[in-house]
C-alpha atoms as a PDB file:
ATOM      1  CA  UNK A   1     287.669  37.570 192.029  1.00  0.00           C
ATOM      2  CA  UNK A   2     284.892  39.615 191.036  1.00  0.00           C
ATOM      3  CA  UNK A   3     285.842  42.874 192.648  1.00  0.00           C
ATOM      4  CA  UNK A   4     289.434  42.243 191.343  1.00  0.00           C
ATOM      5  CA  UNK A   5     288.487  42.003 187.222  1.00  0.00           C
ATOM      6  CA  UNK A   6     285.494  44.574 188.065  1.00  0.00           C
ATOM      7  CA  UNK A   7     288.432  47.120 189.006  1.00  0.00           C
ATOM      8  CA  UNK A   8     290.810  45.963 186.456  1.00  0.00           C
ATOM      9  CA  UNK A   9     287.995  46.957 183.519  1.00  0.00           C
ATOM     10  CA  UNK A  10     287.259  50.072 185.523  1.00  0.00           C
ATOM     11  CA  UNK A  11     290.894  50.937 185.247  1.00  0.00           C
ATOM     12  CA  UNK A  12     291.058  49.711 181.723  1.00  0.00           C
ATOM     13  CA  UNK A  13     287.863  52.087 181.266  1.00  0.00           C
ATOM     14  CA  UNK A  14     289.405  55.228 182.796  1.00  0.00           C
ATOM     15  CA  UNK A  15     293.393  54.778 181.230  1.00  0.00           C
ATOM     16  CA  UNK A  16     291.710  54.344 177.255  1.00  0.00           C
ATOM     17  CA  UNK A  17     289.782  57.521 178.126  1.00  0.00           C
ATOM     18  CA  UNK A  18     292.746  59.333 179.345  1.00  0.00           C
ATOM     19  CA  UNK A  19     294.641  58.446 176.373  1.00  0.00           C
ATOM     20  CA  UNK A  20     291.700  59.592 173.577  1.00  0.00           C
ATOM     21  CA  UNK A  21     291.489  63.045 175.893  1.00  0.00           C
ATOM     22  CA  UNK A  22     295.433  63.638 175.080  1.00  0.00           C
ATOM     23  CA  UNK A  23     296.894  61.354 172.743  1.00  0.00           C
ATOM     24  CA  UNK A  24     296.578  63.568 168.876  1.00  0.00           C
ATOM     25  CA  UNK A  25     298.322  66.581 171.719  1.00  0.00           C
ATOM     26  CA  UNK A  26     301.379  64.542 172.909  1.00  0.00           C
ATOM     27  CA  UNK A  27     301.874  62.782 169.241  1.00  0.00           C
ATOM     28  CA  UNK A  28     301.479  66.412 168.115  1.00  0.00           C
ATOM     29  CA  UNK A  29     304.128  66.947 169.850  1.00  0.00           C
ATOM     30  CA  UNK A  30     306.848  64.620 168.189  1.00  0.00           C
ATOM     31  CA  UNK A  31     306.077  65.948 165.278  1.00  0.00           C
ATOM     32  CA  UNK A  32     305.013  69.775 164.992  1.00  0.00           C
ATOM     33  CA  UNK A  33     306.680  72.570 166.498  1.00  0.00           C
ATOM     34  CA  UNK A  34     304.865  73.555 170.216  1.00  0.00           C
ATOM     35  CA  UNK A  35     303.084  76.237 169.342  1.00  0.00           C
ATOM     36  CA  UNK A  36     301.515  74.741 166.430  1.00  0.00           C
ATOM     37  CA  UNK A  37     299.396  72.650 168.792  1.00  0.00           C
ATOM     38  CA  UNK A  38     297.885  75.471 170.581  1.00  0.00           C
ATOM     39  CA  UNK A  39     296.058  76.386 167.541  1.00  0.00           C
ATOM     40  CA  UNK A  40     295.057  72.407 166.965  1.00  0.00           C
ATOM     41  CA  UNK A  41     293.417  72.370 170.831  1.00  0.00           C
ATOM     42  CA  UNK A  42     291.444  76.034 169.697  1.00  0.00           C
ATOM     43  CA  UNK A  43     290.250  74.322 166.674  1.00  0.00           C
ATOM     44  CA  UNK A  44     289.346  71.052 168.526  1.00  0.00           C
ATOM     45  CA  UNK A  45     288.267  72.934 171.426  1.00  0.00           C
ATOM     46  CA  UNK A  46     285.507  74.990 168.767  1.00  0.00           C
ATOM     47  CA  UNK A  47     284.853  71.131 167.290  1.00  0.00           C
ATOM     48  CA  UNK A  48     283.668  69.567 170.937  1.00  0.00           C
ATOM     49  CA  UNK A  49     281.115  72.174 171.680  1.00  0.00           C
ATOM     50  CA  UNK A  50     279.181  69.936 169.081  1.00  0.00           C
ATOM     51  CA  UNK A  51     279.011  66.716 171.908  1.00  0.00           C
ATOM     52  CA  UNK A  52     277.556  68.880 174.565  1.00  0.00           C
ATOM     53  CA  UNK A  53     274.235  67.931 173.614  1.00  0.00           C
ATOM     54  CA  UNK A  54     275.093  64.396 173.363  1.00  0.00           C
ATOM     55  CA  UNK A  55     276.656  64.765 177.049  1.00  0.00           C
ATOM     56  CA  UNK A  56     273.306  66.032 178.502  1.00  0.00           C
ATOM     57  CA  UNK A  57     271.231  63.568 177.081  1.00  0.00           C
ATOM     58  CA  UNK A  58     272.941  60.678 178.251  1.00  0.00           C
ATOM     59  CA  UNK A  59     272.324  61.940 181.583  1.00  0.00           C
ATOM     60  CA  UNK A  60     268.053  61.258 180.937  1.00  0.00           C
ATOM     61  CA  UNK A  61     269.282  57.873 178.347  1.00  0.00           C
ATOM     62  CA  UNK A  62     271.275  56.253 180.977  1.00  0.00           C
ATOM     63  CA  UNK A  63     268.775  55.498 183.681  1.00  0.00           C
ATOM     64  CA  UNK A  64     265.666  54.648 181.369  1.00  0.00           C
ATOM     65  CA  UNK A  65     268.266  52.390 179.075  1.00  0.00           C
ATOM     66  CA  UNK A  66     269.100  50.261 182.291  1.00  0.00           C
ATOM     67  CA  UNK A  67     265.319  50.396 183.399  1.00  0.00           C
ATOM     68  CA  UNK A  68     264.254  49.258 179.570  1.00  0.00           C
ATOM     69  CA  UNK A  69     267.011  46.312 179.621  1.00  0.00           C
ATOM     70  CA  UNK A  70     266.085  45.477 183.550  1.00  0.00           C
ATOM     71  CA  UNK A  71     262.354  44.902 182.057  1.00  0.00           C
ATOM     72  CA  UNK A  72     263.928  43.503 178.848  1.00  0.00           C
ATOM     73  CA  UNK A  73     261.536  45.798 177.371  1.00  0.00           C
ATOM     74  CA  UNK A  74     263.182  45.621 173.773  1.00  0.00           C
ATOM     75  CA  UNK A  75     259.862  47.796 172.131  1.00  0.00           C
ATOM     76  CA  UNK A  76     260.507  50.201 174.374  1.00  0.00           C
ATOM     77  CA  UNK A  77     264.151  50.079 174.362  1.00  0.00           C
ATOM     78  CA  UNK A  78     264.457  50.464 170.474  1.00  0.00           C
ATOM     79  CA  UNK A  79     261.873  53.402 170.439  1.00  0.00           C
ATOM     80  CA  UNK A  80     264.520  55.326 172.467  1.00  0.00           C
ATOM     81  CA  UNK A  81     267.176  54.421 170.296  1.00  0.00           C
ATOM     82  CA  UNK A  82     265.233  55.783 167.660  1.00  0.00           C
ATOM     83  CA  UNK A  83     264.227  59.036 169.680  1.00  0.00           C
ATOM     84  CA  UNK A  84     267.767  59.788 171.383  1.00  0.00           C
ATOM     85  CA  UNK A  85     269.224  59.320 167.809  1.00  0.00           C
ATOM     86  CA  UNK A  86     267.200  61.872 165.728  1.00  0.00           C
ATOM     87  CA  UNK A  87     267.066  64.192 168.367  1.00  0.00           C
ATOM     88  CA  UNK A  88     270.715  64.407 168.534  1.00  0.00           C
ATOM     89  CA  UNK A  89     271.476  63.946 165.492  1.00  0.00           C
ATOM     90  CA  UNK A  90     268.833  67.192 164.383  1.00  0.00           C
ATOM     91  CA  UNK A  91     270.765  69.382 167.626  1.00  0.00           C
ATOM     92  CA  UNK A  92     274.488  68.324 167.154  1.00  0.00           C
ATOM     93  CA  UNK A  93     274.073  68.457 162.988  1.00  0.00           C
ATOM     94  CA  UNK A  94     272.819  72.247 163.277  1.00  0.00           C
ATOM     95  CA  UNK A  95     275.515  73.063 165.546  1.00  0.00           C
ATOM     96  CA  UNK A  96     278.088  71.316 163.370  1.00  0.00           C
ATOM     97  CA  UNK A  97     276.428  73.330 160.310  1.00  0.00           C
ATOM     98  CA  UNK A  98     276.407  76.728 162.237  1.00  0.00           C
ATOM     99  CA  UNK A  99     280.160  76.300 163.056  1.00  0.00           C
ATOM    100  CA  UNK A 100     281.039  75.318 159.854  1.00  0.00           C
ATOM    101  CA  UNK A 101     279.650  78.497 158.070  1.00  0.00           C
ATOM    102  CA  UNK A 102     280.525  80.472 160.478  1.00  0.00           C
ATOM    103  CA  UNK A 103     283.988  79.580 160.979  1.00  0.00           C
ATOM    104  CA  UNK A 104     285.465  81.906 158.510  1.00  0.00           C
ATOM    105  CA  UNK A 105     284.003  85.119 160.756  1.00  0.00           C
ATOM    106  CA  UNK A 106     284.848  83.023 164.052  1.00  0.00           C
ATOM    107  CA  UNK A 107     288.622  83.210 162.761  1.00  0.00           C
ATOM    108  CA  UNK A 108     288.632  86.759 161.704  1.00  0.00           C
ATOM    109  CA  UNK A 109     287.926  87.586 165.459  1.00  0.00           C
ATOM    110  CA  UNK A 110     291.125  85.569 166.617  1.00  0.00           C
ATOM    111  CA  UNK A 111     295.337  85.938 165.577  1.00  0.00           C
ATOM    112  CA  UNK A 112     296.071  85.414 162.280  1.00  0.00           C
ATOM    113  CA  UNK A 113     298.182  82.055 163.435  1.00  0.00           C
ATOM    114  CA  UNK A 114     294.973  80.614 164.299  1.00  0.00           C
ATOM    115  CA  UNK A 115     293.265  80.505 161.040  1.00  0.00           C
ATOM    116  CA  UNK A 116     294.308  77.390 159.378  1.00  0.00           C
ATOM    117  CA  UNK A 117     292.293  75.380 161.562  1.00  0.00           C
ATOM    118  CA  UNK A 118     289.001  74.795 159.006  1.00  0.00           C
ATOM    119  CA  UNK A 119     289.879  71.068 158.829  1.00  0.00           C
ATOM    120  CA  UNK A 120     290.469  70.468 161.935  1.00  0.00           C
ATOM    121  CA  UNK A 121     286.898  71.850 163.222  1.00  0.00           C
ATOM    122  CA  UNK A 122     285.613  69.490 160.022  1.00  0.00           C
ATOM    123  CA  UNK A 123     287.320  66.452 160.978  1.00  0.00           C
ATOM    124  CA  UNK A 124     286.394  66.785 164.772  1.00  0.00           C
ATOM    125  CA  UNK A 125     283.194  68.086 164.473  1.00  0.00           C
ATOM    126  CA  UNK A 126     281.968  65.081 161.790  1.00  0.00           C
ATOM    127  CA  UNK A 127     283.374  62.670 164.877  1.00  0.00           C
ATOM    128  CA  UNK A 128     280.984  64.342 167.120  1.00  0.00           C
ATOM    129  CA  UNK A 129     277.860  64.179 164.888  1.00  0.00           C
ATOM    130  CA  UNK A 130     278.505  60.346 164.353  1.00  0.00           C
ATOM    131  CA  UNK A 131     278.610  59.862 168.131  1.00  0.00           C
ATOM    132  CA  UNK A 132     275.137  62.412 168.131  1.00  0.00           C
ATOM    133  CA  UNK A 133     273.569  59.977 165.859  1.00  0.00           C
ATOM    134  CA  UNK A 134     274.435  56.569 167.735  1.00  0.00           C
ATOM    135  CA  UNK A 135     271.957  58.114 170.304  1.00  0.00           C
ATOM    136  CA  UNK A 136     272.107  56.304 173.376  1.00  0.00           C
ATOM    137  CA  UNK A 137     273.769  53.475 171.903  1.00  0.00           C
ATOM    138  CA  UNK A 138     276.835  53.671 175.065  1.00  0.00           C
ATOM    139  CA  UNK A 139     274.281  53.598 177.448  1.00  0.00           C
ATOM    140  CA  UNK A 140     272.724  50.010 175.670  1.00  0.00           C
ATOM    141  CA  UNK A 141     275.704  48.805 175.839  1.00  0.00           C
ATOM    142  CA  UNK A 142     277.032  49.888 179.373  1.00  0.00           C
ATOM    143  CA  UNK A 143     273.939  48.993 181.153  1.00  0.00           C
ATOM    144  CA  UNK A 144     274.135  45.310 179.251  1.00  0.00           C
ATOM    145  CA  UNK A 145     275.837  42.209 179.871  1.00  0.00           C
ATOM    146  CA  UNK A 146     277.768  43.431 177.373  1.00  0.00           C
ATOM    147  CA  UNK A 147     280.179  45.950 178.965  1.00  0.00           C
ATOM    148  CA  UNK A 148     283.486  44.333 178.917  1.00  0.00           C
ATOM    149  CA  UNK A 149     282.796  43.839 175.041  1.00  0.00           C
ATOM    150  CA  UNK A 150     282.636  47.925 175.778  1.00  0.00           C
ATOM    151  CA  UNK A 151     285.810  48.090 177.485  1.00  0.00           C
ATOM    152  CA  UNK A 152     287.495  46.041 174.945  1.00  0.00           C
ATOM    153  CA  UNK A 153     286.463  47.927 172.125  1.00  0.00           C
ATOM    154  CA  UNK A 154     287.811  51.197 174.000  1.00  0.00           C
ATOM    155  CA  UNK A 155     290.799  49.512 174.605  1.00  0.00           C
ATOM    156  CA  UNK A 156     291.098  48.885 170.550  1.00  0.00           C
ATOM    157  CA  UNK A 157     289.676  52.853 169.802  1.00  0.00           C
ATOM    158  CA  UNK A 158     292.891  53.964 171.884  1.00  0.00           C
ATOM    159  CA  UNK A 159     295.517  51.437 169.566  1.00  0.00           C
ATOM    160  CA  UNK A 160     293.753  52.599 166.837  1.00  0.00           C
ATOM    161  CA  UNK A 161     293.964  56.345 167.301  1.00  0.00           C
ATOM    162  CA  UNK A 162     297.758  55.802 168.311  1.00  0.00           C
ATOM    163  CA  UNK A 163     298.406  54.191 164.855  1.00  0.00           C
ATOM    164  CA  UNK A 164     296.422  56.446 163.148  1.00  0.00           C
ATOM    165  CA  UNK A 165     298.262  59.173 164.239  1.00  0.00           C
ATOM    166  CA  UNK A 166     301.465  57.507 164.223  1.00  0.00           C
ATOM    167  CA  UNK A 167     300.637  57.406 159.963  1.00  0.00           C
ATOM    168  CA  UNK A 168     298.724  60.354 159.223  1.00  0.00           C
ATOM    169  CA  UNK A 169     300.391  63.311 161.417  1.00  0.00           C
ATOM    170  CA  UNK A 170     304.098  63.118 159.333  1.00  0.00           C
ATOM    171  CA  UNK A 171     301.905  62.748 156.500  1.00  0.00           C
ATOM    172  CA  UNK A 172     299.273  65.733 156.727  1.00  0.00           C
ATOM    173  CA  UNK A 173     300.422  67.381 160.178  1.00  0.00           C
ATOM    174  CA  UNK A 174     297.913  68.739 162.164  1.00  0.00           C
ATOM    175  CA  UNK A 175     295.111  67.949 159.860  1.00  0.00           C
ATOM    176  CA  UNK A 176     296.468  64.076 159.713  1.00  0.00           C
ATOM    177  CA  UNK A 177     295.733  64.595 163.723  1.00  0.00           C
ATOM    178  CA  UNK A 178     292.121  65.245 163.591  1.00  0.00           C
ATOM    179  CA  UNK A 179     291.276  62.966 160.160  1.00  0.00           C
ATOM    180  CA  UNK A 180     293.188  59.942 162.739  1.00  0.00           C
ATOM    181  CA  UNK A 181     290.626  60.926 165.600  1.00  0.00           C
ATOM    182  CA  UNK A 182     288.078  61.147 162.802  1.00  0.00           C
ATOM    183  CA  UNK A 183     289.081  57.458 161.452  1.00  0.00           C
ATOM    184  CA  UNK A 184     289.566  55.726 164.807  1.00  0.00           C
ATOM    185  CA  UNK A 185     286.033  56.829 166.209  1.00  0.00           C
ATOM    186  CA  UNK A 186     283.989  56.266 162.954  1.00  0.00           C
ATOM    187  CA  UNK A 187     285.607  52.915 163.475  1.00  0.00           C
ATOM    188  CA  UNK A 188     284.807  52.250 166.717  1.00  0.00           C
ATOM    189  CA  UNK A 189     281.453  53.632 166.656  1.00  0.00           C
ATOM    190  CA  UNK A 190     280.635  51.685 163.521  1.00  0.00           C
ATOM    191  CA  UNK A 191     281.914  48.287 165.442  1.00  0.00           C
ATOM    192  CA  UNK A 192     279.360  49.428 168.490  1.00  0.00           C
ATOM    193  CA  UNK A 193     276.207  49.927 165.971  1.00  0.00           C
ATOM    194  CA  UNK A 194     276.917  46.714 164.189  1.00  0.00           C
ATOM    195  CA  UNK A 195     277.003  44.751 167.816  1.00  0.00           C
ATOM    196  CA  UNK A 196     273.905  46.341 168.743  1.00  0.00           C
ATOM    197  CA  UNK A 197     272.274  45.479 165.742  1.00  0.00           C
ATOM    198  CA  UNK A 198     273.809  41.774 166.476  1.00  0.00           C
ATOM    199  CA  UNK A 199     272.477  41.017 170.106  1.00  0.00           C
ATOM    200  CA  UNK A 200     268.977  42.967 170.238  1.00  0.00           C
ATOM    201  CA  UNK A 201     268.399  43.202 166.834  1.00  0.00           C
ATOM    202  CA  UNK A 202     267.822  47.001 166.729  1.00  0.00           C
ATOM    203  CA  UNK A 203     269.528  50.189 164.834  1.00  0.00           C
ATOM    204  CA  UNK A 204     269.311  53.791 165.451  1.00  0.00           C
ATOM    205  CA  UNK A 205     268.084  54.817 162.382  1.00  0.00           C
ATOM    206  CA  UNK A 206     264.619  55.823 160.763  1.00  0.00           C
ATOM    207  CA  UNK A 207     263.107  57.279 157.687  1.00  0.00           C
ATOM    208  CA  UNK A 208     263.948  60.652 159.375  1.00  0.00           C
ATOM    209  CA  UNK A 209     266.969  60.335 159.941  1.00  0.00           C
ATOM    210  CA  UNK A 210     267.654  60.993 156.147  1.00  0.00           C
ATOM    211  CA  UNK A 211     265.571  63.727 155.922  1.00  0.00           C
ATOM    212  CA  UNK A 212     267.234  65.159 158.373  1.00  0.00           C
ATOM    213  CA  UNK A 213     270.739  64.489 156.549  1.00  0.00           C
ATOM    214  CA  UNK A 214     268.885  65.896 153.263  1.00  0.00           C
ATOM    215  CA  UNK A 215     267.697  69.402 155.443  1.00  0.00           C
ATOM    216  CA  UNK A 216     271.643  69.688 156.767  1.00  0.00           C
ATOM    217  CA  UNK A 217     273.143  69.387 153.166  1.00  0.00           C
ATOM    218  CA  UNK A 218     270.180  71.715 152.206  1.00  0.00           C
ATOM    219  CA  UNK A 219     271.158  74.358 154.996  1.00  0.00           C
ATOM    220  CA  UNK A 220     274.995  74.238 153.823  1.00  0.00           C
ATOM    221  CA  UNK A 221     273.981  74.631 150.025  1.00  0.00           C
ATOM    222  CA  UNK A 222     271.526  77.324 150.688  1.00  0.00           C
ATOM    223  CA  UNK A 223     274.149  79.592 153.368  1.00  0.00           C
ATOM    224  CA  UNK A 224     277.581  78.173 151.967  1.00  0.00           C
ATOM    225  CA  UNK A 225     278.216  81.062 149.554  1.00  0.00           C
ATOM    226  CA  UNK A 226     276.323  83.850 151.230  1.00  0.00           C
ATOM    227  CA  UNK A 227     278.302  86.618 153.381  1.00  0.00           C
ATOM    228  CA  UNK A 228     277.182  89.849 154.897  1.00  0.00           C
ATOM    229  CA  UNK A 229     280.279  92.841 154.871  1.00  0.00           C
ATOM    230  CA  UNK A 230     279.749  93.922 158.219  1.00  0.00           C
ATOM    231  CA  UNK A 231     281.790  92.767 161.383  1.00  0.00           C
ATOM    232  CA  UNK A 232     282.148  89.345 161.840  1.00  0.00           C
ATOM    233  CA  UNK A 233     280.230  88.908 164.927  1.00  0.00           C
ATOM    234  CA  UNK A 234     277.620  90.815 162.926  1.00  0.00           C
ATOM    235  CA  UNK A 235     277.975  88.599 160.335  1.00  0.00           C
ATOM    236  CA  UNK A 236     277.888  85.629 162.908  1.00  0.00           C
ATOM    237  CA  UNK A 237     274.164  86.632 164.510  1.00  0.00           C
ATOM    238  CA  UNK A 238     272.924  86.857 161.073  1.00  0.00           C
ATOM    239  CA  UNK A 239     273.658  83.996 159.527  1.00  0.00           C
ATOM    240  CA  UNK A 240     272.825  81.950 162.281  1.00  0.00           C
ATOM    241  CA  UNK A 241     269.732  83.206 163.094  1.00  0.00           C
ATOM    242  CA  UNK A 242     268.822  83.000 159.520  1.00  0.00           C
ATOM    243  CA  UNK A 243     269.718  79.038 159.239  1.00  0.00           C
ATOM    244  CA  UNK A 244     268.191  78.388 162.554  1.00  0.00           C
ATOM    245  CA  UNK A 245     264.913  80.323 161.388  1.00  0.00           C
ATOM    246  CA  UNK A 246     265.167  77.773 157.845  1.00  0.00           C
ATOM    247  CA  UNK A 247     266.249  74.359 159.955  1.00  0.00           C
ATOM    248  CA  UNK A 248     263.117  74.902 162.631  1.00  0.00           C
ATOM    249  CA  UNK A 249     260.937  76.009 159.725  1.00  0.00           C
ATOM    250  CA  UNK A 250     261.208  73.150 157.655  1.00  0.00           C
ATOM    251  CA  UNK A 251     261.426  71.158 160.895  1.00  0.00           C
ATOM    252  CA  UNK A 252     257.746  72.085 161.925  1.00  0.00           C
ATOM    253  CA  UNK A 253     256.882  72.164 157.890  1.00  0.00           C
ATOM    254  CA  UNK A 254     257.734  68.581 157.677  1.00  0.00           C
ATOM    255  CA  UNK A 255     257.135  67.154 161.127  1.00  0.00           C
ATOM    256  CA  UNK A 256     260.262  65.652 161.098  1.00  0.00           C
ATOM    257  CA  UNK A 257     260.658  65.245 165.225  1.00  0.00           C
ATOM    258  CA  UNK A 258     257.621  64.591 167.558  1.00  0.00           C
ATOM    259  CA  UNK A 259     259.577  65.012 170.284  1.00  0.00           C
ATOM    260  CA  UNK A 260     261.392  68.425 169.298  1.00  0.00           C
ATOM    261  CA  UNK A 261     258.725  69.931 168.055  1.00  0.00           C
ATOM    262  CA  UNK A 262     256.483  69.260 170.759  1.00  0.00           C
ATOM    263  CA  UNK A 263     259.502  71.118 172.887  1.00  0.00           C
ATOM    264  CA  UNK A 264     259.482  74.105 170.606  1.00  0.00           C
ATOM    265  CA  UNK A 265     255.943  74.617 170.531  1.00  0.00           C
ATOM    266  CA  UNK A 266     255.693  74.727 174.042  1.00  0.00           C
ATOM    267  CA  UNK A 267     258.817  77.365 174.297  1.00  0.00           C
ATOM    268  CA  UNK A 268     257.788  79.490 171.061  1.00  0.00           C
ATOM    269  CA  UNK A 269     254.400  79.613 173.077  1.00  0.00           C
ATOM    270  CA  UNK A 270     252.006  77.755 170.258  1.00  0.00           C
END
C-alpha cells in the first residue's frame, strides 16, 4: 500500500511539473497566432537564466536540509534558511537587475519581431527571484514529513496557472501569459513560506534581506536612465561591469553577506 500511494505522489509530482514546463506554450496556443509564441519562449527562455543559481544550490541545500531535520537540528536548520535565502536572493536579484537594464541592447542584437518581449522577461524573471529568496525552503519541505502537503500544493500551482491563463491571456496576450505564471507561483510560494513558518516556526528572512532589496532598487535607479552610443554588446559589457563593480562594492562596504564575501575575498585574492 505504501509503494502504491508512494508512486501515485511521484506521478502526481512529475505530471504537475510537466504541465508548469508547457502549459502558458500550449494555452498560447489557443489564443495567439504560432509564431507569436516563439518570441514568448525567447523572452522566457532570457527570464530562467535567473533560477540557475537557485538550481545549483539546491544541489549543496538538499542533503544538509535532510541531515538538519534527521538531527531535528532546528538552530541549525533555520541558520541555512537564512544563509541559502540571502545568498540567492543577492545572486538571482543582480542577475534579474543586469537583464533588466540590459534588455533594451539584448533586443537590438535579435529580429525586430522579438522586441516586445520587456514584460515578459519582468514577469518571469520577478517569479524566479521569489523562488531565489525562499532559499532552500523545497528542500525543508521535501525532506519533511511534510511532502505530500508538497505534492498537493503542486497539484493546486498547476490549476492555478491553468486558470490564470485561461483569464489573463485573451485579456493581455502574451504578457497575460507570463503575469499568470507570475500570479500562480507568488501564490504558491507564498502558501509554502507561510507552512514553514507554521510547523518549525522559522522564515527565510533577515535584516539583510532588505538591505539587499534597498541596494537592487538602488542599482536600477542609479543605471536605469544611463546608455552608452556604442554597439550594444559594447554597451552590454559596460553597464554590467559597472553595476557589478557598485553591487560587490557596497556589498563588501556594508558587510551585507558573510558567506559571499568570504567567497569573493578568497577569488579577488584579499
Amino acid at each position: 500500500l505504501n509503494i502504491i500511494k508512494y508512486s501515485a505522489l511521484i506521478i502526481l509530482g512529475g505530471s504537475t511539473a510537466i504541465v508548469l514546463l508547457e502549459v502558458d506554450k500550449v494555452m498560447l496556443n489557443q489564443f495567439i497566432k504560432i509564431e507569436n509564441v516563439a518570441y514568448y519562449s525567447v523572452a522566457s527562455f532570457m527570464a530562467m537564466a535567473i533560477a540557475v543559481p537557485t538550481r545549483s544550490m539546491h544541489q549543496i541545500t538538499y542533503p544538509l536540509t535532510a541531515a538538519l531535520l534527521n538531527k531535528k537540528d532546528l538552530s541549525s536548520l533555520k541558520s541555512l534558511y537564512h544563509k541559502s535565502s540571502l545568498t540567492l536572493f543577492i545572486i538571482s536579484g543582480l542577475l534579474f537587475v543586469l537583464l533588466l537594464l540590459n534588455l533594451g541592447d539584448i533586443y537590438q542584437l535579435l529580429p525586430a519581431s522579438y522586441r516586445d518581449g520587456f514584460m515578459i522577461v519582468f514577469w518571469i524573471g520577478l517569479a524566479k527571484v521569489y523562488d531565489a529568496l525562499l532559499g532552500n525552503n523545497n528542500a525543508i519541505l521535501y525532506n519533511s514529513d511534510y511532502y505530500v502537503s508538497v505534492l498537493l500544493m503542486g497539484a493546486l500551482l498547476a490549476i492555478l496557472t491553468v486558470l490564470f491563463n485561461l483569464w489573463l491571456i485573451p485579456k493581455f496576450g502574451l504578457d497575460g501569459a507570463a503575469i499568470a505564471s507570475f500570479a500562480a507561483f507568488f501564490i504558491y510560494n507564498t502558501i509554502k513560506l507561510v507552512f514553514v513558518r507554521l510547523k518549525y516556526n522559522i522564515y527565510p528572512f533577515t535584516n539583510a534581506t532588505f538591505r539587499v532589496l534597498g541596494l537592487l532598487l538602488l542599482t536600477v535607479a542609479f543605471f536605469y536612465y544611463l546608455q552608452f552610443p556604442f554597439h550594444p554588446l559594447v554597451n552590454i559589457i559596460i553597464k554590467s561591469l559597472l553595476m557589478i563593480a557598485l553591487y560587490i562594492g557596497v556589498l563588501f562596504r556594508f558587510k551585507l553577506s558573510e558567506d559571499l564575501i568570504g567567497v569573493l575575498s578568497k577569488f579577488f585574492g584579499r
